[in-house]
N, C-alpha and C. Protein backbone atom coordinates (compact mmCIF):
# COMPACT_ATOMS: atom_id res chain seq x y z
N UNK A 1 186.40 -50.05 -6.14
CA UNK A 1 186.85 -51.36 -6.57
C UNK A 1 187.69 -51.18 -7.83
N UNK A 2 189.02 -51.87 -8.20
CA UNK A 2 189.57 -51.86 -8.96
C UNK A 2 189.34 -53.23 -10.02
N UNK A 3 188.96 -53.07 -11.13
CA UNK A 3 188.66 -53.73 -12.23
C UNK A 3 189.93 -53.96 -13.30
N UNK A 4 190.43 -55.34 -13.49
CA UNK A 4 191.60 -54.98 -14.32
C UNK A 4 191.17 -55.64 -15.48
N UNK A 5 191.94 -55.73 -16.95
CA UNK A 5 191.40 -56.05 -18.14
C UNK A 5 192.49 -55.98 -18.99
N UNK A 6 192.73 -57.22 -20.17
CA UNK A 6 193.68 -57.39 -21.16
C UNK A 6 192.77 -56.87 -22.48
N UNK A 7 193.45 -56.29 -22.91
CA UNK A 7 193.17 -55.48 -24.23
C UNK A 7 194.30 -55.22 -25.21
N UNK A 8 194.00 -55.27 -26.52
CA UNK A 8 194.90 -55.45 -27.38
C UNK A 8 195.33 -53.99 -27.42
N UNK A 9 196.69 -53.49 -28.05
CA UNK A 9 197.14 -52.23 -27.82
C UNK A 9 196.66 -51.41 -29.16
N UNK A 10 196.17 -51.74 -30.39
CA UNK A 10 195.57 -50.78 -31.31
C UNK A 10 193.89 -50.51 -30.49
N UNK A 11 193.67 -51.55 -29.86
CA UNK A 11 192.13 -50.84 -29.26
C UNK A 11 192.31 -50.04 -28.96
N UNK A 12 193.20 -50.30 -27.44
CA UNK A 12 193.55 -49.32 -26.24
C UNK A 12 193.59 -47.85 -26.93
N UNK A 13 194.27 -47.88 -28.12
CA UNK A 13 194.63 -46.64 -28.99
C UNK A 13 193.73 -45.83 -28.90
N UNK A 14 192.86 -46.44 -30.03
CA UNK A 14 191.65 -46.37 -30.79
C UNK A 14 190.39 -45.75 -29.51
N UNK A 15 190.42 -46.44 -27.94
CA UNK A 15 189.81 -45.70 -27.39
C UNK A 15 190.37 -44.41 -26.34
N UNK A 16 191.46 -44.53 -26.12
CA UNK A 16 192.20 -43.41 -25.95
C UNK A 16 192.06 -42.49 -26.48
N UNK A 17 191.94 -42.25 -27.80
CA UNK A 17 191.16 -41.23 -29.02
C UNK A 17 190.14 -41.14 -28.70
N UNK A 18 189.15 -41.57 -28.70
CA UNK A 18 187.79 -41.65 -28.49
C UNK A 18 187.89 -40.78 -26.88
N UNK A 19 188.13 -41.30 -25.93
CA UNK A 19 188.44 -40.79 -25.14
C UNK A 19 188.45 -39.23 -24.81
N UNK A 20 189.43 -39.12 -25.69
CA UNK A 20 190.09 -37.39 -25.80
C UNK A 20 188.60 -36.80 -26.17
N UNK A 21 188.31 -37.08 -27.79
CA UNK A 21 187.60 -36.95 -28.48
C UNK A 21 186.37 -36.50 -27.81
N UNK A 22 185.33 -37.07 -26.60
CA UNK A 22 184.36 -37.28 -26.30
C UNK A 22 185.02 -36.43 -24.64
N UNK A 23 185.89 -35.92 -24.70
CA UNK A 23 185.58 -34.88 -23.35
C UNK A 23 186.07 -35.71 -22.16
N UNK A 24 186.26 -37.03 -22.01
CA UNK A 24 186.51 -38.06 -20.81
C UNK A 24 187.10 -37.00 -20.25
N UNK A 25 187.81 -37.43 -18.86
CA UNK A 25 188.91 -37.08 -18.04
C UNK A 25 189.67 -38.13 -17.75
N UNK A 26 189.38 -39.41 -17.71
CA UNK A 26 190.17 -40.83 -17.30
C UNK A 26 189.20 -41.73 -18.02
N UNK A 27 190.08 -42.99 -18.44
CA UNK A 27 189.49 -43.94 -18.93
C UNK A 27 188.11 -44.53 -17.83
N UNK A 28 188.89 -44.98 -16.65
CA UNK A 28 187.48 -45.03 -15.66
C UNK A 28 186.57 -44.37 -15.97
N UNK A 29 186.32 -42.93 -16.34
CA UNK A 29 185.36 -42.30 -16.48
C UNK A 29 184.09 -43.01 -17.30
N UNK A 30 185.11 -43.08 -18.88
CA UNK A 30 184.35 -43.31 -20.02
C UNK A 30 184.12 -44.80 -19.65
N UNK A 31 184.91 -45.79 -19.10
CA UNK A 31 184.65 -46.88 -18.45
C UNK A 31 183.49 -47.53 -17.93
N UNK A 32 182.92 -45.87 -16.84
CA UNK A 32 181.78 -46.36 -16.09
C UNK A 32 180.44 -46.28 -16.85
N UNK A 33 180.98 -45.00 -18.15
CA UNK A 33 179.58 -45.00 -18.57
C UNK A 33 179.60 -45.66 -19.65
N UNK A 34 180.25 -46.71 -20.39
CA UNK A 34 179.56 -47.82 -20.92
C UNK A 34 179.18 -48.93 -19.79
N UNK A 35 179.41 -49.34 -19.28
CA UNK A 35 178.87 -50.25 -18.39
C UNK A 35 177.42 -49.82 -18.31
N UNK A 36 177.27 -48.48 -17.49
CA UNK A 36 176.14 -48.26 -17.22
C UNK A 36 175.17 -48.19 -18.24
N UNK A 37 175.91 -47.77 -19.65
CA UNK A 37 174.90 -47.69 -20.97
C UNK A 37 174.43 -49.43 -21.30
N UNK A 38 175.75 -50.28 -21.13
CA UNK A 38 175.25 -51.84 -21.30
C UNK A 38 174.17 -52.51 -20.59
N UNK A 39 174.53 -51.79 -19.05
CA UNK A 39 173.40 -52.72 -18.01
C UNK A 39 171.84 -52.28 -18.15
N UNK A 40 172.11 -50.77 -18.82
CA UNK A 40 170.94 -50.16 -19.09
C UNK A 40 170.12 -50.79 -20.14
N UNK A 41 170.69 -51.05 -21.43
CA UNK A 41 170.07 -51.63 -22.17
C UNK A 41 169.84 -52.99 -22.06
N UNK A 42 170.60 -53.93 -20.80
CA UNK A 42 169.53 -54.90 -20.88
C UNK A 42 168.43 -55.12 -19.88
N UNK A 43 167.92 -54.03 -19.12
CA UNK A 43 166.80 -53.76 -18.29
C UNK A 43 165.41 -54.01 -18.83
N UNK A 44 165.63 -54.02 -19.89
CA UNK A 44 164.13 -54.12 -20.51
C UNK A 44 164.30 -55.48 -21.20
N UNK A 45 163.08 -56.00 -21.23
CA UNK A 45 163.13 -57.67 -22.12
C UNK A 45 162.23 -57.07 -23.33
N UNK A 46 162.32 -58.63 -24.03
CA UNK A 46 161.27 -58.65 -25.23
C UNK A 46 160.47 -59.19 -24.63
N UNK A 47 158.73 -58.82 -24.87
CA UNK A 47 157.86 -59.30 -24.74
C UNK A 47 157.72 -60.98 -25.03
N UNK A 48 156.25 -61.19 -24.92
CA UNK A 48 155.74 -62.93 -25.45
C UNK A 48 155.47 -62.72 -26.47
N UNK A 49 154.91 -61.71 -27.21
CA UNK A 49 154.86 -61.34 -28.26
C UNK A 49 155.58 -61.27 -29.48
N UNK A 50 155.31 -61.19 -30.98
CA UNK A 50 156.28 -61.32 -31.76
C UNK A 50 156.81 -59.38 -32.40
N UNK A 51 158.28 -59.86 -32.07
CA UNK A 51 159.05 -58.75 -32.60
C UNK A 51 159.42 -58.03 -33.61
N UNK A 52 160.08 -56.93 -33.83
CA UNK A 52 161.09 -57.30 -35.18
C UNK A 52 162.39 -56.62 -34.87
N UNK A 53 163.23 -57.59 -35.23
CA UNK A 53 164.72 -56.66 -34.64
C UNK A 53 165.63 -56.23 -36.16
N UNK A 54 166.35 -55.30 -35.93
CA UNK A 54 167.46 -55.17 -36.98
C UNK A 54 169.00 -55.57 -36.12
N UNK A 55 169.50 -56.48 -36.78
CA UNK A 55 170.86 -56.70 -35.69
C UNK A 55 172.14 -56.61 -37.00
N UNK A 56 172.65 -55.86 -36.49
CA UNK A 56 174.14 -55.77 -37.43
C UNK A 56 175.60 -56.12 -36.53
N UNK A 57 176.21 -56.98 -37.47
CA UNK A 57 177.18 -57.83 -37.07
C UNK A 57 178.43 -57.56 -37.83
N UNK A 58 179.66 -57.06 -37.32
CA UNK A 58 180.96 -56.59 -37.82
C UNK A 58 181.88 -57.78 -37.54
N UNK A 59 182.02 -58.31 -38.48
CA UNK A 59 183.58 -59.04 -38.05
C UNK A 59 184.59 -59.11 -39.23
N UNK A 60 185.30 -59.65 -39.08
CA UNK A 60 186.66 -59.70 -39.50
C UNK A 60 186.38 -60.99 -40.70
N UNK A 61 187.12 -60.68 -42.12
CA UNK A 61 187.03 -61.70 -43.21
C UNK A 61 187.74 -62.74 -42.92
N UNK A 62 188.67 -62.77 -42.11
CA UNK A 62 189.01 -63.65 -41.90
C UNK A 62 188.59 -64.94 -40.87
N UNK A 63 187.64 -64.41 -40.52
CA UNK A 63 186.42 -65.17 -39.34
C UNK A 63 186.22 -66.74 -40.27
N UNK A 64 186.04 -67.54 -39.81
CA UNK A 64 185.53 -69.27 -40.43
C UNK A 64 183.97 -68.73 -40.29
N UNK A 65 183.41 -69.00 -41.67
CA UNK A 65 182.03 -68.05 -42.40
C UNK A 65 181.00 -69.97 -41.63
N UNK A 66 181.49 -70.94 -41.60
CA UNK A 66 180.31 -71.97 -41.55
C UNK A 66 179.86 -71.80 -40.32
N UNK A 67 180.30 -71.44 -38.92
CA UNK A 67 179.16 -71.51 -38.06
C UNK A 67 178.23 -70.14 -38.04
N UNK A 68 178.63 -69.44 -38.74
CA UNK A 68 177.70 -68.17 -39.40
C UNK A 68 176.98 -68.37 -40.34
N UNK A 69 176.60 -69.18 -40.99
CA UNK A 69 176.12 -69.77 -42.08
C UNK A 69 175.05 -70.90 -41.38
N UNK A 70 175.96 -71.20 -40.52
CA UNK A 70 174.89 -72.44 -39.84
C UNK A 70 173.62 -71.49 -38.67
N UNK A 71 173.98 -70.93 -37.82
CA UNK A 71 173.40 -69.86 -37.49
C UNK A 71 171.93 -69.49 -38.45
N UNK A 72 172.91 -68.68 -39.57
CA UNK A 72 171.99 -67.98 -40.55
C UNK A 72 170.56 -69.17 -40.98
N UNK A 73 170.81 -70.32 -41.00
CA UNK A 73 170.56 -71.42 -41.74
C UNK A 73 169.07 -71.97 -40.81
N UNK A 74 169.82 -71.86 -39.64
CA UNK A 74 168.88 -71.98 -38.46
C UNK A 74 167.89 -71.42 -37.74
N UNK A 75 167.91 -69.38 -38.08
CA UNK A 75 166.73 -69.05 -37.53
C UNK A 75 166.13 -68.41 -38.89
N UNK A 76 165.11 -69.37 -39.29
CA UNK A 76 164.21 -68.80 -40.08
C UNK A 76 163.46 -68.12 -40.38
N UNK A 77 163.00 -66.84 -39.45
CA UNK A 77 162.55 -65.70 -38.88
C UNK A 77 163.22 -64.90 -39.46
N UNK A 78 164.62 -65.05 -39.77
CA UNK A 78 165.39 -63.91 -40.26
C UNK A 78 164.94 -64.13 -41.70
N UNK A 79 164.42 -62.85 -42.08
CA UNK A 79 163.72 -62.58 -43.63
C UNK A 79 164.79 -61.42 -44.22
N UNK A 80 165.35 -60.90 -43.94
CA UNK A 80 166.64 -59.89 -44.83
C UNK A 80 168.17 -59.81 -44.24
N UNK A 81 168.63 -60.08 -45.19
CA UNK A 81 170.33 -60.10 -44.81
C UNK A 81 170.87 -59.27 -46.15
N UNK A 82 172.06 -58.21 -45.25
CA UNK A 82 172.39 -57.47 -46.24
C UNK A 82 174.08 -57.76 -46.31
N UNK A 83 175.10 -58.07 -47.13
CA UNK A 83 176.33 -58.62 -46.51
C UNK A 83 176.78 -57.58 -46.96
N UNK A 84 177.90 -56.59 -46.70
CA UNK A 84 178.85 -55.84 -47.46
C UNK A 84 180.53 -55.44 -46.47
N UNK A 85 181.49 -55.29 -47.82
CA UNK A 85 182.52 -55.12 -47.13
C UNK A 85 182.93 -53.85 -47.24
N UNK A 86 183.25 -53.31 -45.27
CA UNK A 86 183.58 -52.72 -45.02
C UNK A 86 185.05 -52.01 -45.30
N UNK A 87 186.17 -53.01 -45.18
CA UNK A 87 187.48 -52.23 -45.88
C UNK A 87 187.96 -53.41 -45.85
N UNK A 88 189.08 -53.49 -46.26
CA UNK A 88 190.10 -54.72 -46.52
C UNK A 88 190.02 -55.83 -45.44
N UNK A 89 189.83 -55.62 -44.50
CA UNK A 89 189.69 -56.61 -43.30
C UNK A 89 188.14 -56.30 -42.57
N UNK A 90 187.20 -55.79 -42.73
CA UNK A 90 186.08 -55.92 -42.25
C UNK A 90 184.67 -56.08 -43.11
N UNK A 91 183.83 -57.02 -42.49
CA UNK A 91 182.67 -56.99 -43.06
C UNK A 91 181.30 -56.79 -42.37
N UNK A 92 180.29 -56.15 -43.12
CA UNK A 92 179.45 -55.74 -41.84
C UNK A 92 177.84 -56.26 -42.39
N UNK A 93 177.24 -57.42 -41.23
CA UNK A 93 176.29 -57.56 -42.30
C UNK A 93 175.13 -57.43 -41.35
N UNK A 94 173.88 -56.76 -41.82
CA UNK A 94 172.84 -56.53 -41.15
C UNK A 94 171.54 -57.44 -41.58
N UNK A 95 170.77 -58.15 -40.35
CA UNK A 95 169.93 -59.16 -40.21
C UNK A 95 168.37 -58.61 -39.95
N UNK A 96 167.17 -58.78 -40.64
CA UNK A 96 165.96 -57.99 -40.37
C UNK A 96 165.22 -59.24 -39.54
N UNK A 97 164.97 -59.26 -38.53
CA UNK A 97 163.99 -60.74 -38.27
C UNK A 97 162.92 -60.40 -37.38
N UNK A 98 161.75 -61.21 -37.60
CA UNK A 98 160.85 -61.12 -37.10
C UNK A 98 160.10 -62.12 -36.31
N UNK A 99 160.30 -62.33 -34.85
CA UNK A 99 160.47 -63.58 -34.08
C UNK A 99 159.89 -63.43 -32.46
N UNK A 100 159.75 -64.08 -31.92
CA UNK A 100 159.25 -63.91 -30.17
C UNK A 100 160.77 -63.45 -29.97
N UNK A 101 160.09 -62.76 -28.87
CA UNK A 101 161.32 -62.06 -27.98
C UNK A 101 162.51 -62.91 -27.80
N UNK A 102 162.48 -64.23 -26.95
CA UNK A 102 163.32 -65.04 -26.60
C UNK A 102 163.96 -65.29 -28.20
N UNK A 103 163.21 -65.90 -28.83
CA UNK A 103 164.06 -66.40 -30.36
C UNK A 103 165.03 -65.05 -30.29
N UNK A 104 164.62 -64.12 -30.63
CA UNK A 104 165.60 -62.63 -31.12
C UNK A 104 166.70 -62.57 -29.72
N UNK A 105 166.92 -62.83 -28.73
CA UNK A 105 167.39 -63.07 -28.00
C UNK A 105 168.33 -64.32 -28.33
N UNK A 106 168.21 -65.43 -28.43
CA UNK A 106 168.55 -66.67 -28.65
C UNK A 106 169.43 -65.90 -29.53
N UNK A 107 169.38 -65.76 -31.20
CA UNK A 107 170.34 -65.49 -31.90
C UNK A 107 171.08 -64.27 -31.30
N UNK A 108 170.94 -63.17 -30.34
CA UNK A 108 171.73 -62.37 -30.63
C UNK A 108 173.09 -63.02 -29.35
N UNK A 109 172.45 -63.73 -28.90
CA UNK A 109 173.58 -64.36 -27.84
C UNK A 109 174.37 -65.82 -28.96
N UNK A 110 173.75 -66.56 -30.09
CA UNK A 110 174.37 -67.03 -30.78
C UNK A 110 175.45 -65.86 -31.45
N UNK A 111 174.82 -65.22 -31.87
CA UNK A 111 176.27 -64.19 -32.98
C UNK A 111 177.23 -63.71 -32.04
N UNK A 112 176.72 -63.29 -30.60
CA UNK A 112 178.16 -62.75 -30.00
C UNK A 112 179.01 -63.95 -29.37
N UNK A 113 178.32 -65.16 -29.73
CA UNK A 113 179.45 -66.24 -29.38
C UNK A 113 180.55 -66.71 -30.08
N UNK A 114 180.18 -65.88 -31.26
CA UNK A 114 180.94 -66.67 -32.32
C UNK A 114 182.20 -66.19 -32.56
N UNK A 115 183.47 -67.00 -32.64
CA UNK A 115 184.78 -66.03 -32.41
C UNK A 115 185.17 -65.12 -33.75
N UNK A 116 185.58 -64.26 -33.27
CA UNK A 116 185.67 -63.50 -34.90
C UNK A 116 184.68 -62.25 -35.08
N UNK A 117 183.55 -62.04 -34.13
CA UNK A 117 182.47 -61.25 -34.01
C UNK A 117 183.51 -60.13 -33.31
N UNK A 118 183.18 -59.20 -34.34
CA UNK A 118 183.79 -57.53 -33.32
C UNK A 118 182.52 -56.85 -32.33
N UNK A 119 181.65 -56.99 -33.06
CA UNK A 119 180.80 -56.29 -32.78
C UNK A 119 179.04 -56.69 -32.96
N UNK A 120 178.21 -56.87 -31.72
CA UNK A 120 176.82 -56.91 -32.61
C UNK A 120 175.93 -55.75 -31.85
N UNK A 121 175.13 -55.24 -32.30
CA UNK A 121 174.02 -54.63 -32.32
C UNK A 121 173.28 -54.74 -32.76
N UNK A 122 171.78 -54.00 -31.96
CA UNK A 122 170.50 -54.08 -32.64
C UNK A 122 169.28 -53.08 -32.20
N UNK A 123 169.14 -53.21 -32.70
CA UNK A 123 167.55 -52.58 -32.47
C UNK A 123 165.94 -52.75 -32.77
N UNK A 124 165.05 -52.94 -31.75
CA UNK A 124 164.11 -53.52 -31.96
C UNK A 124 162.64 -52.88 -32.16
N UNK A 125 161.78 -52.89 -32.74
CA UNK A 125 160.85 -52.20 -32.97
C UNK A 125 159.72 -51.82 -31.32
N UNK A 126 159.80 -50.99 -31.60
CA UNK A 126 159.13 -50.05 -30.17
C UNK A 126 158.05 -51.06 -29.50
N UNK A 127 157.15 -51.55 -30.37
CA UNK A 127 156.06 -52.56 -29.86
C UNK A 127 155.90 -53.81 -30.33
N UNK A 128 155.52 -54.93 -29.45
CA UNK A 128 155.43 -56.00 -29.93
C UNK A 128 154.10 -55.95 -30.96
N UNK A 129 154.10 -57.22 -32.01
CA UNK A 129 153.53 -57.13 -33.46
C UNK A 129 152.23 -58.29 -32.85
């Protein structure tokens, strides 16, 4: 099956390098195995139980900071926020929270909605608390 996709041309760059870098042979290659690394990681849920996640969030200064703020404002679970800037145009800020599965869920699908988000990740503590 052929998969097509608009991408800005400093990405395209940027993973073209990466690319080289990491041994690929064709973009498809490196293609299939993020997918497979994405679908992989969401195979597993959070428990009913309460969590604790670390989620770090990259975006751009020029992002509109109030529905990030409103966000922030809203899950009160989140007990540490660290903000710092990354270089002239990026900022990277990491979130400690401690919440039921679904809540930690809930926000991490709020932050990747938000336009201006490059990037989120996280990681969650091995067992529920």
């Amino acid at each position: 099956m052929i998969v097509s996709m608009a991408i800005d041309n400093e990405t395209l760059e940027r993973f073209d390098r990466a690319i080289k870098k990491k041994g690929y042979s064709s973009r498809s290659e490196a293609m299939r195995e993020l997918i497979r690394d994405f679908i992989g990681s969401g195979e597993w849920e959070f428990g009913d139980g309460e969590s604790i996640a670390v989620i770090t969030l990259l975006y751009g200064k020029d992002m509109k900071k109030h529905e990030l703020m409103r966000i922030q404002h809203r899950y009160r679970e989140i007990s540490t926020m660290l903000h710092t800037h990354i270089d002239p145009v990026n900022c990277l800020e990491v979130y400690v929270i401690k919440a039921k599965g679904d809540r930690i869920e809930e926000l991490l699908r709020d932050f990747r909605s938000l336009h201006g988000v490059k990037v989120v990740k996280f990681v969650r503590s091995a067992c529920e608390l």
